[in-house]
N, C-alpha and C. Protein backbone atom coordinates (compact mmCIF):
# COMPACT_ATOMS: atom_id res chain seq x y z
N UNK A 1 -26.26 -28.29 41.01
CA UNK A 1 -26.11 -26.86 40.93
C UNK A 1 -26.87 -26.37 39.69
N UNK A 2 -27.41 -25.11 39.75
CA UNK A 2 -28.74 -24.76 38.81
C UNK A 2 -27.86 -23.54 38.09
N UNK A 3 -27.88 -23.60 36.82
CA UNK A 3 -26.96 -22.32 36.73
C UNK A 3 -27.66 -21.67 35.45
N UNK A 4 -27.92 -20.10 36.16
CA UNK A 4 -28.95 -19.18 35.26
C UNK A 4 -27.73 -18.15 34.78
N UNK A 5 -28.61 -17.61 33.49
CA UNK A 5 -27.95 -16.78 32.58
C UNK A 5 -28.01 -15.13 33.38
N UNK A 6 -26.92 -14.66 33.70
CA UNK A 6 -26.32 -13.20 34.03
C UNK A 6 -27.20 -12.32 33.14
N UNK A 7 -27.44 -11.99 33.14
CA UNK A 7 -27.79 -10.23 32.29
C UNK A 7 -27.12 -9.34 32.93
N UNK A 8 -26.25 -8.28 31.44
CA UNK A 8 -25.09 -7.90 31.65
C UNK A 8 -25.89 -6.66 31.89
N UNK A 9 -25.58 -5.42 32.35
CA UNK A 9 -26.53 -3.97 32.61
C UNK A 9 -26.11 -3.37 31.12
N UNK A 10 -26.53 -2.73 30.87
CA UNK A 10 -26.63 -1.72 29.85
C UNK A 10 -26.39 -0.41 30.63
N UNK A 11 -24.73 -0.25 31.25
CA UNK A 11 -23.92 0.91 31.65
C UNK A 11 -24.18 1.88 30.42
N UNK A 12 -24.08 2.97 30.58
CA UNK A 12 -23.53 4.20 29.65
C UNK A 12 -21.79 3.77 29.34
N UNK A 13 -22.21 3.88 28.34
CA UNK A 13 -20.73 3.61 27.19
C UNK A 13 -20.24 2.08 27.35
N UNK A 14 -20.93 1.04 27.91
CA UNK A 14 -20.99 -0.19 27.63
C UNK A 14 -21.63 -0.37 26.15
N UNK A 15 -20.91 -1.42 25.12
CA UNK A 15 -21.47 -1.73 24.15
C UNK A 15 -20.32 -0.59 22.73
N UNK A 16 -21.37 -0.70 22.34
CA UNK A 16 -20.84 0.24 20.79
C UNK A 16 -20.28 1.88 21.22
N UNK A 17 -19.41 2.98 21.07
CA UNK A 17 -19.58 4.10 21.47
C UNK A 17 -19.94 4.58 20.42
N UNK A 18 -19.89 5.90 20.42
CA UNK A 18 -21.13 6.76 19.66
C UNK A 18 -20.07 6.89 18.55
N UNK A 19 -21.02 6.75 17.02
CA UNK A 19 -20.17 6.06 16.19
C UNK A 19 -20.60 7.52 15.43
N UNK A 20 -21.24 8.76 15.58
CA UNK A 20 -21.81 9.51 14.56
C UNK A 20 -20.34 10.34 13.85
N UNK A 21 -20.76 10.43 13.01
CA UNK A 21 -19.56 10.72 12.11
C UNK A 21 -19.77 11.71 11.33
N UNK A 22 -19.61 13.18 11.03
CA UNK A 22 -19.72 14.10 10.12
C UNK A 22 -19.72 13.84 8.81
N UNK A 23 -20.93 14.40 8.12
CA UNK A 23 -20.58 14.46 6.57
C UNK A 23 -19.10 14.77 6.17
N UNK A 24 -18.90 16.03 6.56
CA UNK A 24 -17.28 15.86 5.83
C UNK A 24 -16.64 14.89 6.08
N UNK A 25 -16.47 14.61 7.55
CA UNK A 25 -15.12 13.12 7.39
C UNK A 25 -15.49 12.10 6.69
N UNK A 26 -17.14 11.52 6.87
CA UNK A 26 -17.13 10.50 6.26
C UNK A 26 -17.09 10.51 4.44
N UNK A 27 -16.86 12.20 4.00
CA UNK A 27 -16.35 12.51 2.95
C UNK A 27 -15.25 12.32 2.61
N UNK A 28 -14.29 13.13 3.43
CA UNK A 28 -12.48 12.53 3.47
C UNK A 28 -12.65 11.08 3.54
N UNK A 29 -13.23 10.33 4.26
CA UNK A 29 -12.88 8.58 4.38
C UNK A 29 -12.62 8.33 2.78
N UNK A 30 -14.43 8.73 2.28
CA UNK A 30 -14.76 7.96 0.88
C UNK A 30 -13.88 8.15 -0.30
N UNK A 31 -13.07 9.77 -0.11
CA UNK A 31 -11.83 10.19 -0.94
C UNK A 31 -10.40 9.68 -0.91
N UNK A 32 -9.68 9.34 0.51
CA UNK A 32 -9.05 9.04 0.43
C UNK A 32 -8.32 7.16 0.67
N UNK A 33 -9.78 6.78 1.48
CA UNK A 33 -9.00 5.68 1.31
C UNK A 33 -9.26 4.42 0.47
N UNK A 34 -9.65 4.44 -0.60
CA UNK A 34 -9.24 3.60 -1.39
C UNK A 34 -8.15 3.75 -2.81
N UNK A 35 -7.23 4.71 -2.00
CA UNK A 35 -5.82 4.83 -2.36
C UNK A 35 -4.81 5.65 -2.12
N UNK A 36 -5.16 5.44 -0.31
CA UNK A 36 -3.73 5.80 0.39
C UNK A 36 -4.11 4.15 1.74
N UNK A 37 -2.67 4.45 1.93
CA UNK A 37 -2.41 3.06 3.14
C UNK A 37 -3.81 3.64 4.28
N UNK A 38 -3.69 2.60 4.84
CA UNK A 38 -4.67 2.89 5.83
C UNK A 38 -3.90 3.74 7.51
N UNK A 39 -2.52 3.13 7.58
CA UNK A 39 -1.72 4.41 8.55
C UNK A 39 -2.04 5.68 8.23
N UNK A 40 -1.65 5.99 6.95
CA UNK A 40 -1.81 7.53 6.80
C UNK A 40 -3.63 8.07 6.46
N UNK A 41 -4.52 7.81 6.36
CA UNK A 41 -5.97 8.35 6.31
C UNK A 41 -6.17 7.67 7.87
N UNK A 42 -5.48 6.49 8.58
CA UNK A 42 -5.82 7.08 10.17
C UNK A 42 -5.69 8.29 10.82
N UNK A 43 -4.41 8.81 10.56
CA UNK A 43 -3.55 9.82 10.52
C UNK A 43 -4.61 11.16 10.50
N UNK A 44 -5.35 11.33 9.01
CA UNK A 44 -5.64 12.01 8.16
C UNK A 44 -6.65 12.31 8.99
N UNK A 45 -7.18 11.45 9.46
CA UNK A 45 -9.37 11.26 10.32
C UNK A 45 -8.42 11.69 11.39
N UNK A 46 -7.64 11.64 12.19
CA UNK A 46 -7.25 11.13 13.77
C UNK A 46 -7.77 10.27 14.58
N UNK A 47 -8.24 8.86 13.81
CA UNK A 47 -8.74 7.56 13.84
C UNK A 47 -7.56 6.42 14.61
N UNK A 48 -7.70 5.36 15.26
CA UNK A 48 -6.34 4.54 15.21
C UNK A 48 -7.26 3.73 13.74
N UNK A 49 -6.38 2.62 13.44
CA UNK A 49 -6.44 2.19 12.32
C UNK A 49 -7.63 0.90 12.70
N UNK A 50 -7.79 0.51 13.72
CA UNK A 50 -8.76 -0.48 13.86
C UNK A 50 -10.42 0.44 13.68
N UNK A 51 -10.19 1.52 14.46
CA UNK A 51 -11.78 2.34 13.84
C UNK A 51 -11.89 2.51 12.28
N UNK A 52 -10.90 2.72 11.79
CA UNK A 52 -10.70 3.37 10.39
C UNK A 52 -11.64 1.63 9.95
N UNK A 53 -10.69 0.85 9.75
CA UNK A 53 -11.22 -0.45 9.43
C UNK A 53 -12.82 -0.48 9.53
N UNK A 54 -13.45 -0.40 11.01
CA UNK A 54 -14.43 -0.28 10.67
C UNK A 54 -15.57 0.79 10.25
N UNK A 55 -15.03 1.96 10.35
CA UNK A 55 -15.42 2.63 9.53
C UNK A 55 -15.39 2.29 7.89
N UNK A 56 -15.10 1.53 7.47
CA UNK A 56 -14.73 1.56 6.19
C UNK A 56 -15.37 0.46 5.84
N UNK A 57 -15.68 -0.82 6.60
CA UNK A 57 -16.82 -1.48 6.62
C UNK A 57 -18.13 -0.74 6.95
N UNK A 58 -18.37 0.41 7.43
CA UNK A 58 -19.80 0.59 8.16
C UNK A 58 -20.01 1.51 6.82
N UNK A 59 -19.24 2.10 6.32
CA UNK A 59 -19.50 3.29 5.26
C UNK A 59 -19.53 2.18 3.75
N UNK A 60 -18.83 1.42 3.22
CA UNK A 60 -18.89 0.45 2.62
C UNK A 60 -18.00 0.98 1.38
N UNK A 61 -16.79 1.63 2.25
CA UNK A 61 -15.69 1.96 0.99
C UNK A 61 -14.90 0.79 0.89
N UNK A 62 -14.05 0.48 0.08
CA UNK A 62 -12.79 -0.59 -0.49
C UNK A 62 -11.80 0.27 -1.23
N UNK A 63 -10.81 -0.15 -0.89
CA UNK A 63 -9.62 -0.22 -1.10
C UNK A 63 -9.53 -0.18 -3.18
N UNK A 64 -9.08 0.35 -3.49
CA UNK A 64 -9.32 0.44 -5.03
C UNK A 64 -7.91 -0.51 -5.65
N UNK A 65 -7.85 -0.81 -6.73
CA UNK A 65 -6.81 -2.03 -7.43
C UNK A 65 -6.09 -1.22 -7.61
N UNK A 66 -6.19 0.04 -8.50
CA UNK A 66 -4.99 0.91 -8.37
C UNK A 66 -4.43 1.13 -6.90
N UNK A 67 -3.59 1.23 -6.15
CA UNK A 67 -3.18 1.95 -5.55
C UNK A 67 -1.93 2.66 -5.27
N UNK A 68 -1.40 2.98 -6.64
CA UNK A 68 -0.16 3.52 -6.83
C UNK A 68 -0.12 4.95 -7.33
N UNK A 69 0.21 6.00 -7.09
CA UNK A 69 0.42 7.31 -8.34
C UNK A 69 1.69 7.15 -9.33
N UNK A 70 1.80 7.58 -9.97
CA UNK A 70 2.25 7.75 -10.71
C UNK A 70 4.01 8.46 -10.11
N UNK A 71 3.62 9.20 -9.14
CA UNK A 71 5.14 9.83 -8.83
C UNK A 71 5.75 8.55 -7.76
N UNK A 72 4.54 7.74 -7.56
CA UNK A 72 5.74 6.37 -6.99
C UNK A 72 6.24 5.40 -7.85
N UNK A 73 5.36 5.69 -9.12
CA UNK A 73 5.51 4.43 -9.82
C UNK A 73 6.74 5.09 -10.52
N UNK A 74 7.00 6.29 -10.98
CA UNK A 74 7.98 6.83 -11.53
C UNK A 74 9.37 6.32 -10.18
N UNK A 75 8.96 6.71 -9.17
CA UNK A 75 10.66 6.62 -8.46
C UNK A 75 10.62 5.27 -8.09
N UNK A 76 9.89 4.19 -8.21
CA UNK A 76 10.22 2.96 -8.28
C UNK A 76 11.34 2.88 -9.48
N UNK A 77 10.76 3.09 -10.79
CA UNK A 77 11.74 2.94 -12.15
C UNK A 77 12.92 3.84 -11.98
N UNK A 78 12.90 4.86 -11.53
CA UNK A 78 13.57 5.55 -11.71
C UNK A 78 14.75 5.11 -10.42
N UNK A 79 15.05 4.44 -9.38
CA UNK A 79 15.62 4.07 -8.26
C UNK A 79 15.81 2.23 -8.31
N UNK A 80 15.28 1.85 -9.41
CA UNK A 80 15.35 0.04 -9.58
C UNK A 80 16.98 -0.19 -9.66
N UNK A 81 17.55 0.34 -10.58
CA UNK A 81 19.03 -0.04 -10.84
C UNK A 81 20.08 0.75 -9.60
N UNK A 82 19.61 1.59 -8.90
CA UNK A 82 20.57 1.92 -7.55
C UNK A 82 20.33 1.45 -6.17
N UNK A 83 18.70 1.15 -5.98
CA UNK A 83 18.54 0.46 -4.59
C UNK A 83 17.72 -0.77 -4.61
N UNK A 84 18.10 -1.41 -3.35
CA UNK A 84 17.31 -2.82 -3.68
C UNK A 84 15.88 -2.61 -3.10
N UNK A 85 14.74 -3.68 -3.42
CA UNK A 85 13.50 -3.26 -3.48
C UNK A 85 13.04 -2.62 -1.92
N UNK A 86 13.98 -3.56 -0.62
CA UNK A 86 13.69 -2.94 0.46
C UNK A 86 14.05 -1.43 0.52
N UNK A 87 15.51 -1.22 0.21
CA UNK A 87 15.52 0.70 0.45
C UNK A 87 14.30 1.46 -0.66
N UNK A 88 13.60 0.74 -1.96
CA UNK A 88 12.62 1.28 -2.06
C UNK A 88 11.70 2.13 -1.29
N UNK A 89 11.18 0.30 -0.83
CA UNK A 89 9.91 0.33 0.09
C UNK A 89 10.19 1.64 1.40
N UNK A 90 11.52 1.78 1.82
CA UNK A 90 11.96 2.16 2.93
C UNK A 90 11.86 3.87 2.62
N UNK A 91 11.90 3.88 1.33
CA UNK A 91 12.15 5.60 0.52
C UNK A 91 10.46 5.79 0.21
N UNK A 92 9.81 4.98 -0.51
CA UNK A 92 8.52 5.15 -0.18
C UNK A 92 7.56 5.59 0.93
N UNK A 93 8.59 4.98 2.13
CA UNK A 93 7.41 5.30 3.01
C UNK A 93 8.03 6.80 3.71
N UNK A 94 9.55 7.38 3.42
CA UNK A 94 9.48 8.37 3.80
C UNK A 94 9.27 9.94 2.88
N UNK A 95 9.09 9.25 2.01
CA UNK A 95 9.01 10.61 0.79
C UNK A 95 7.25 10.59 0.60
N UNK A 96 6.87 9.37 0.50
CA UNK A 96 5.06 9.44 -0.14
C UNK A 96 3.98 9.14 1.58
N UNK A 97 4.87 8.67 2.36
CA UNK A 97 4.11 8.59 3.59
C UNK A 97 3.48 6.90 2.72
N UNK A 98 4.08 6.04 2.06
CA UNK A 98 3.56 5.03 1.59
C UNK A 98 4.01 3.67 1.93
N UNK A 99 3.12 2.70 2.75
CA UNK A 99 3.62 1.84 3.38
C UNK A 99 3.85 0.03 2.66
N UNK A 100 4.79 -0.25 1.72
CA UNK A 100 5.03 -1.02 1.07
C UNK A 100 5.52 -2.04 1.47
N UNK A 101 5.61 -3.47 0.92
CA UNK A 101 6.86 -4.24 1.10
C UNK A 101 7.76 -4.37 0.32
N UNK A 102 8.54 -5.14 0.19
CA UNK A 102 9.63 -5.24 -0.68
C UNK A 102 8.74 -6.01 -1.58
N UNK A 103 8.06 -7.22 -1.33
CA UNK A 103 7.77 -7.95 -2.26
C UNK A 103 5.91 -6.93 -3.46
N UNK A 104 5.50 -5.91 -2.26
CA UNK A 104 4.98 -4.68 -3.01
C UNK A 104 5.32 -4.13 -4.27
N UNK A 105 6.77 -3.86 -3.80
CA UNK A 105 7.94 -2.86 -4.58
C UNK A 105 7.90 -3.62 -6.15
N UNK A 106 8.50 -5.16 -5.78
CA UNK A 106 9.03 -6.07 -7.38
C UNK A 106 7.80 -6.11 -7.98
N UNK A 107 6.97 -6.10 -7.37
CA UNK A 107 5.73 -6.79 -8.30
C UNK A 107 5.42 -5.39 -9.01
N UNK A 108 5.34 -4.55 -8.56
CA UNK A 108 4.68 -3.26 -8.97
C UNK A 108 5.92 -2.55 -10.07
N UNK A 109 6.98 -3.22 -9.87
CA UNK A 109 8.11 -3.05 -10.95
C UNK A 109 7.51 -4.00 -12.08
N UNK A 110 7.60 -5.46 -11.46
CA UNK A 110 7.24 -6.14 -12.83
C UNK A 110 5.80 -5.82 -13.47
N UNK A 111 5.35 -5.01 -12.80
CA UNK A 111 3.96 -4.86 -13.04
C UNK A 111 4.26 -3.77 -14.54
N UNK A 112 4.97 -2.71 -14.21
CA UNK A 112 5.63 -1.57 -14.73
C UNK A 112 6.13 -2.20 -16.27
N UNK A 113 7.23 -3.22 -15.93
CA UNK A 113 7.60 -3.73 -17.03
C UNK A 113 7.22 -4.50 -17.97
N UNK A 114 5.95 -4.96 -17.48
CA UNK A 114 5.31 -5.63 -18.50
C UNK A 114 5.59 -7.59 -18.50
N UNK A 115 6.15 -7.68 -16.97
CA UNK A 115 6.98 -8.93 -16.58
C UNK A 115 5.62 -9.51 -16.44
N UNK A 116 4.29 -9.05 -15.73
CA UNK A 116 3.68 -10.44 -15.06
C UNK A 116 2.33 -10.22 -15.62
């Protein structure tokens, strides 16, 4: 049996879809996401989060080391001695739209305190 290579057609909207992207959004991208979660600037574009991704490879933004403000880092300290790090994380994500873990939460406490 002789077996030859298929060639696939080149349908309309087979392959990549049309990736063009407005100056402004790809303005909002470069502003907001290298320091908000990537749920919420999906949100923000009306992206799902796998385009966002690659948008964010094709535009060649990253994620920045900071990624905390200050009014989370305040109600982290300010909520350490009444809730445990999960109802943090859990208050984070409904007050800042900020998607944490618990193990997010301690570090960014000990981070705070001068622990690590």
């Amino acid at each position: 049996m002789i077996m030859t290579k298929i060639k696939k057609e080149n349908k309309p909207g087979a392959g990549r879809p049309n990736t063009e992207w407005p100056k402004e959004k790809i303005a909002l991208l470069k502003k907001i996401y290298p320091t908000k979660s990537n749920d919420v600037v999906a949100a923000e574009l009306n992206i799902t989060v796998s385009a966002l991704r690659n948008a964010a490879i094709r535009f060649k933004v990253k994620k920045s080391n900071r990624y905390w403000d200050k009014a989370e880092e305040k109600f982290i300290t300010d909520n350490w001695e009444v809730l445990s790090p999960i109802e943090i994380a859990d208050a984070l994500k409904k007050k800042f739209m900020l998607v944490k873990t618990k193990w997010a939460v301690i570090n960014k406490y000990r981070e705070l305190k001068g622990l690590r």
